[in-house]
N, C-alpha and C. Protein backbone atom coordinates (compact mmCIF):
# COMPACT_ATOMS: atom_id res chain seq x y z
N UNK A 1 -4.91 -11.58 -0.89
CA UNK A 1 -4.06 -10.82 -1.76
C UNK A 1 -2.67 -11.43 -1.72
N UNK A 2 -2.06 -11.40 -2.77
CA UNK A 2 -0.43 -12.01 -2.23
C UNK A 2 0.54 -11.25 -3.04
N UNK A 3 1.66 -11.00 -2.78
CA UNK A 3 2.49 -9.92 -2.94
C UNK A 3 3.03 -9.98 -4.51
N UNK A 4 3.28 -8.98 -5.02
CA UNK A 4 3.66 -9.09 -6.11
C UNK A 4 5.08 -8.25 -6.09
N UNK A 5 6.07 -9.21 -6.68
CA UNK A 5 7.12 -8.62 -7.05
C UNK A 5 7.67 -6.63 -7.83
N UNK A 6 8.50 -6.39 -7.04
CA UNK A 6 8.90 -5.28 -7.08
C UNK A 6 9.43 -4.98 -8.84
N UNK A 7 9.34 -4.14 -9.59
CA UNK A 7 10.19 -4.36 -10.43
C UNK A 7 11.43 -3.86 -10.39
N UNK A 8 12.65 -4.44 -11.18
CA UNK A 8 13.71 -4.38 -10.90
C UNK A 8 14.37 -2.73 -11.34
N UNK A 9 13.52 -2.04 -12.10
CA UNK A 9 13.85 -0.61 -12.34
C UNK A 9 13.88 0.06 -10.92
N UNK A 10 12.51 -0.12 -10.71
CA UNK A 10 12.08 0.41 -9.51
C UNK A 10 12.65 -0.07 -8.16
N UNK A 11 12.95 -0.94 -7.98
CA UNK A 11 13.68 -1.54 -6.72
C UNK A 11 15.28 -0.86 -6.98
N UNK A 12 15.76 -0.91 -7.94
CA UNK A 12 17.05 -0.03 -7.66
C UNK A 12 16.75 1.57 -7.33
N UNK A 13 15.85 2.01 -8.57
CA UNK A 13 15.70 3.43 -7.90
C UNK A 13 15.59 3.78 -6.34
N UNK A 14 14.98 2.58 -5.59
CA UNK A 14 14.48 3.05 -4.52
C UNK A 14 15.68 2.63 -3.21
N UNK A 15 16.35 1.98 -3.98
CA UNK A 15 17.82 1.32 -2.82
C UNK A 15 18.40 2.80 -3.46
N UNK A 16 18.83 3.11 -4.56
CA UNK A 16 19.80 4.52 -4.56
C UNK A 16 19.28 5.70 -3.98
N UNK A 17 18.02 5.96 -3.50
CA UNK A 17 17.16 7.70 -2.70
C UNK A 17 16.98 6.87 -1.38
N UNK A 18 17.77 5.58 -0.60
CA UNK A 18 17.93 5.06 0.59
C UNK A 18 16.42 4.51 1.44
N UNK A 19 15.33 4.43 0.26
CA UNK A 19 14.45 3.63 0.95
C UNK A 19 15.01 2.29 1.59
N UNK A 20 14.83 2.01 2.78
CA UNK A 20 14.77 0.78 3.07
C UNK A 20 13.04 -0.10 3.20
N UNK A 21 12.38 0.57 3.21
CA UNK A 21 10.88 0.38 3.25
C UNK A 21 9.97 0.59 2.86
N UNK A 22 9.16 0.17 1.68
CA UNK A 22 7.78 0.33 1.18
C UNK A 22 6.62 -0.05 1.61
N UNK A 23 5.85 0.53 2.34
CA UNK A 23 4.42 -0.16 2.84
C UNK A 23 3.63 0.83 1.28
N UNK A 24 2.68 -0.60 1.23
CA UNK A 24 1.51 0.23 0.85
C UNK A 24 0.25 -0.20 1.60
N UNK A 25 -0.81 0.67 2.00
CA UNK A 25 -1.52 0.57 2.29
C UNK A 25 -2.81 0.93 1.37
N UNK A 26 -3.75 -0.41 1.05
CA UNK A 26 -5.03 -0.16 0.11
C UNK A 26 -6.32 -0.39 1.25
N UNK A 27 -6.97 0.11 0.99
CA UNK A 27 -8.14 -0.13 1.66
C UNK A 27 -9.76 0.21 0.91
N UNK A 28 -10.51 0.10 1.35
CA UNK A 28 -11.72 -0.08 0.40
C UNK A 28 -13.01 0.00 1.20
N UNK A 29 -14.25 -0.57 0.52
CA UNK A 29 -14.92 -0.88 1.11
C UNK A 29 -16.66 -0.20 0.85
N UNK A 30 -16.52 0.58 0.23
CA UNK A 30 -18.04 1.52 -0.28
C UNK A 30 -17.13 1.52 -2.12
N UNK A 31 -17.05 0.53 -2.64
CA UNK A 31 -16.84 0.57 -4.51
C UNK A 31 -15.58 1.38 -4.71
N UNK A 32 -14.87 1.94 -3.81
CA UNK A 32 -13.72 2.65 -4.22
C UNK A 32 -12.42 2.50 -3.51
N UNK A 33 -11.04 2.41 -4.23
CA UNK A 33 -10.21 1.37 -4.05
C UNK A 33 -9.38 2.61 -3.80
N UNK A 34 -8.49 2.78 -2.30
CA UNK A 34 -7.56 3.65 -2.48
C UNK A 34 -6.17 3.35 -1.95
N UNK A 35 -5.07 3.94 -2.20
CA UNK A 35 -3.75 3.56 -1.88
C UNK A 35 -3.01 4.52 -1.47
N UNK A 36 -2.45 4.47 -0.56
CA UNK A 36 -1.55 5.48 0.66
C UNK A 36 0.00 4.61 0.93
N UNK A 37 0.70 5.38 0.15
CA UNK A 37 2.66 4.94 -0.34
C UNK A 37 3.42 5.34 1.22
N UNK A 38 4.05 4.52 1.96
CA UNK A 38 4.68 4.99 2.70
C UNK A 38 5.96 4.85 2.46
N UNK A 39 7.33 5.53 2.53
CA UNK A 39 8.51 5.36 1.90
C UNK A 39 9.37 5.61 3.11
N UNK A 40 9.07 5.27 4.61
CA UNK A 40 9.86 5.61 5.50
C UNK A 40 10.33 6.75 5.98
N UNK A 41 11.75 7.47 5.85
CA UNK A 41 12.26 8.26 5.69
C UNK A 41 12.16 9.56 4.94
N UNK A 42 11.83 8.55 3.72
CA UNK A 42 12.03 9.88 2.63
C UNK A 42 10.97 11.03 2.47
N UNK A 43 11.85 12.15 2.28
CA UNK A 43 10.59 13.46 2.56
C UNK A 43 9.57 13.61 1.71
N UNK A 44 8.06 12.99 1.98
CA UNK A 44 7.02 13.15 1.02
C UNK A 44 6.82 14.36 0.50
N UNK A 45 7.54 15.32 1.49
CA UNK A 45 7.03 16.57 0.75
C UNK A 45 7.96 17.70 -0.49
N UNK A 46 9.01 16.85 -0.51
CA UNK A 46 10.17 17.34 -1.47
C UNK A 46 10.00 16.79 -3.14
N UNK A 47 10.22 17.36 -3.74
CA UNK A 47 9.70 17.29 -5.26
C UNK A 47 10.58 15.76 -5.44
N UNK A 48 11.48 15.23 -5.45
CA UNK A 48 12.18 13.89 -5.81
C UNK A 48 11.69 13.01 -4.66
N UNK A 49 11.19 12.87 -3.37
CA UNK A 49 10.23 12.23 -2.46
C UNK A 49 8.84 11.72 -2.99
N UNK A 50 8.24 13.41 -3.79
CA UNK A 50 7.16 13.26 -4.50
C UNK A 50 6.91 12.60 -5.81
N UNK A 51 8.06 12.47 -6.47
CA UNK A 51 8.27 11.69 -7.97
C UNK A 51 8.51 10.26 -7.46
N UNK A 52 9.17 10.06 -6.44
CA UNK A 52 9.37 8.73 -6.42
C UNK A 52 8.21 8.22 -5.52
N UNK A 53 7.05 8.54 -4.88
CA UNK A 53 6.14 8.24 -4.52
C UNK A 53 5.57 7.76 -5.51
N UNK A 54 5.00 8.93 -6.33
CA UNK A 54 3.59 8.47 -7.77
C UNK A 54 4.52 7.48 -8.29
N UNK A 55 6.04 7.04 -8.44
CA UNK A 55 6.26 5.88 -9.51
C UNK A 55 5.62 4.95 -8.77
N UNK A 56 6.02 5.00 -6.95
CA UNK A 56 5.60 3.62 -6.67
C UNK A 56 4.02 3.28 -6.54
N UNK A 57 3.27 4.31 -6.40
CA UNK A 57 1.63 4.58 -6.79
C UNK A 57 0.99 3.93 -8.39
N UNK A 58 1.96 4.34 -9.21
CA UNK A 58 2.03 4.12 -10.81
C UNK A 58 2.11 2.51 -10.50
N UNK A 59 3.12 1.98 -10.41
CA UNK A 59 3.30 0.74 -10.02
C UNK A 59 2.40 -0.22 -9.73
N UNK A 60 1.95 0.33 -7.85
CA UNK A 60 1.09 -0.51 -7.72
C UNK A 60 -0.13 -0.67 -8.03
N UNK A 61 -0.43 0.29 -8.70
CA UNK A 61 -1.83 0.04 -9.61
C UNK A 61 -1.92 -0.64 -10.31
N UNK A 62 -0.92 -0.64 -11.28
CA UNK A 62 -0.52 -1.61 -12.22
C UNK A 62 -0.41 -2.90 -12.18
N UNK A 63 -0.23 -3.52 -10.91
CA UNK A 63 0.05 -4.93 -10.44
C UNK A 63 -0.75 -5.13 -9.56
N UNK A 64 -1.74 -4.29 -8.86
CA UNK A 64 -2.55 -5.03 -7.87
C UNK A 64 -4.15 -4.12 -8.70
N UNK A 65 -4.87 -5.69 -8.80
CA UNK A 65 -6.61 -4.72 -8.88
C UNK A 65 -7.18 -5.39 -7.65
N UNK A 66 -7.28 -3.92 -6.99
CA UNK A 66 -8.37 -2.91 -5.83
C UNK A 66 -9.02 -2.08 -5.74
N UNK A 67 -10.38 -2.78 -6.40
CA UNK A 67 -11.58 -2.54 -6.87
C UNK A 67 -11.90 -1.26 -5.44
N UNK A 68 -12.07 -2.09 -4.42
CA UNK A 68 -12.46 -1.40 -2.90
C UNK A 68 -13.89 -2.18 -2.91
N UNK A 69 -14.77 -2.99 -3.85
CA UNK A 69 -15.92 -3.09 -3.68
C UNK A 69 -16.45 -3.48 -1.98
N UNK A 70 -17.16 -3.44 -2.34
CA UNK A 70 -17.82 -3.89 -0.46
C UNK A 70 -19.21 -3.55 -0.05
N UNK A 71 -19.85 -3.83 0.60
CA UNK A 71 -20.83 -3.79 1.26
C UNK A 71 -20.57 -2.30 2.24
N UNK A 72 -19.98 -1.64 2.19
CA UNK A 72 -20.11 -0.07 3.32
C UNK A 72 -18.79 -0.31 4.34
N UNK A 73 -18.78 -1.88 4.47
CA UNK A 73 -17.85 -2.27 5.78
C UNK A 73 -16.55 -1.72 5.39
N UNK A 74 -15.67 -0.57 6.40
CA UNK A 74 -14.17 -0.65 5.89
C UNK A 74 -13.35 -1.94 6.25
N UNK A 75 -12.38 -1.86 4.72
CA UNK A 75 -11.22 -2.79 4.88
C UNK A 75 -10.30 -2.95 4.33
N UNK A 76 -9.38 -3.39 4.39
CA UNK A 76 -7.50 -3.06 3.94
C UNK A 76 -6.59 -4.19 3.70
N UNK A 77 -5.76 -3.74 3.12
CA UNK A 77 -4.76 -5.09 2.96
C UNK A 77 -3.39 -4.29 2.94
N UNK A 78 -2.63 -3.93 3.75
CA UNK A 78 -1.04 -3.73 3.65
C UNK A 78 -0.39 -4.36 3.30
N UNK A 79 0.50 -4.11 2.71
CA UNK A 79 1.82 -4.74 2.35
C UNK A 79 3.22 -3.83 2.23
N UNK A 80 3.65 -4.79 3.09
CA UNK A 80 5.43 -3.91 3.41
C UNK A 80 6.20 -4.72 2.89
N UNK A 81 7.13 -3.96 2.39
CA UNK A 81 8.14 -4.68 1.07
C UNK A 81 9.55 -4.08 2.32
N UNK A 82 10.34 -4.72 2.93
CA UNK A 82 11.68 -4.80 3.49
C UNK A 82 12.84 -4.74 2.75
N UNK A 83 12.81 -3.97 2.18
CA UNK A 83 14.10 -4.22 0.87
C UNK A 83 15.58 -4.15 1.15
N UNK A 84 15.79 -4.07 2.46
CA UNK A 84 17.33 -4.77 3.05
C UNK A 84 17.23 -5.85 2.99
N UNK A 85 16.06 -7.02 3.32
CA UNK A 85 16.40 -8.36 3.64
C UNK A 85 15.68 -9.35 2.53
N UNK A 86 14.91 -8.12 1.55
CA UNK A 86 14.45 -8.81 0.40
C UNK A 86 13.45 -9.49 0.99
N UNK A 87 12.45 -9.20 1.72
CA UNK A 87 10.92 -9.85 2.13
C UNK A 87 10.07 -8.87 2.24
N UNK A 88 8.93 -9.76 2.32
CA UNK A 88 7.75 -8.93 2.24
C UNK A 88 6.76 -9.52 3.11
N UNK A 89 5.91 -8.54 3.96
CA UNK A 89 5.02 -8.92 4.93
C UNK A 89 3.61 -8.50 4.51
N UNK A 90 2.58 -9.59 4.54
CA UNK A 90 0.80 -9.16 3.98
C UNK A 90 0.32 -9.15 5.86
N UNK A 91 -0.99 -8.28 5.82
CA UNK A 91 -1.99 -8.44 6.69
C UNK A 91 -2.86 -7.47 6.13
N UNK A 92 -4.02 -7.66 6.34
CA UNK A 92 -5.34 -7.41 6.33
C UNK A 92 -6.52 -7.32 7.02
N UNK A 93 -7.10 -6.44 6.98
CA UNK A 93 -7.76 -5.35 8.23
C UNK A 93 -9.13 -5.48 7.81
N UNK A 94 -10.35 -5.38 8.90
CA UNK A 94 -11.78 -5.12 8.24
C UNK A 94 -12.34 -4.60 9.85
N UNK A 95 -13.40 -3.82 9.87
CA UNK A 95 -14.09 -3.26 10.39
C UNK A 95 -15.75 -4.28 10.87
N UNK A 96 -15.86 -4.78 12.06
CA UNK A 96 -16.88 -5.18 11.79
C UNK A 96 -17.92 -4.82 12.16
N UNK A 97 -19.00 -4.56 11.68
CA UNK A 97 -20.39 -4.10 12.36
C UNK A 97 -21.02 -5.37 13.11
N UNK A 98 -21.49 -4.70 14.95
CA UNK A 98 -22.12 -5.31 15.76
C UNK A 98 -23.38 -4.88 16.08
N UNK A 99 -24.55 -5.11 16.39
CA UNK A 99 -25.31 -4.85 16.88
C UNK A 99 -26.00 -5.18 18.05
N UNK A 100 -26.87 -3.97 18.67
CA UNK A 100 -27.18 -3.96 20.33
C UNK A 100 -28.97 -4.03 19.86
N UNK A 101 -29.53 -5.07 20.78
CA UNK A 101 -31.09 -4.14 20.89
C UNK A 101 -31.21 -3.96 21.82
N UNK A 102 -31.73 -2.77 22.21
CA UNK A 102 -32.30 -1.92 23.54
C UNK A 102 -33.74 -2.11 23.76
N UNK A 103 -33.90 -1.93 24.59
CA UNK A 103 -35.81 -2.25 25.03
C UNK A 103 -35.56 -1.42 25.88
């Protein structure tokens, strides 16, 4: 996956309500693709916390396709957007199935 630029509407909105940090977290893995907004600080549970969440939800849908397809196995791809220093960090996560035989 590789990061896709913030847009510039949205990157100011989110320097003026004092985000310094956007993770998103997608993960997948049974055909369905889901995304969990972390905004640091800001109170998810306050109605302007909550509007500026779904924009950045709105967003990244829009710029990233995450199907989730997969074989059953879970797995993820984060991405944290640093918006004091203007970078962005990828890693990516998977679950692996091992198996034992017993006699």
């Amino acid at each position: 996956m590789n990061a896709e630029p913030i847009s510039k509407e949205l990157f100011d909105k989110l320097v003026a309500a004092g985000v310094n940090e956007v993770t998103l977290r997608f993960s997948g893995g049974s055909d369905e693709g889901y995304l969990d907004v972390d905004l640091g600080d800001i109170d998810h549970f306050d109605e302007a916390g909550r509007k500026l969440i779904n924009e950045v939800e709105k967003w990244a849908w829009e710029v990233y396709s995450y199907s989730g397809a997969g074989e059953g196995i879970d797995y993820g791809d984060d991405i944290v957007y640093d918006l004091d220093n203007k970078k962005v960090k990828l890693s990516e996560w998977c679950y692996e199935r091992r198996y034992r035989d017993w006699e």
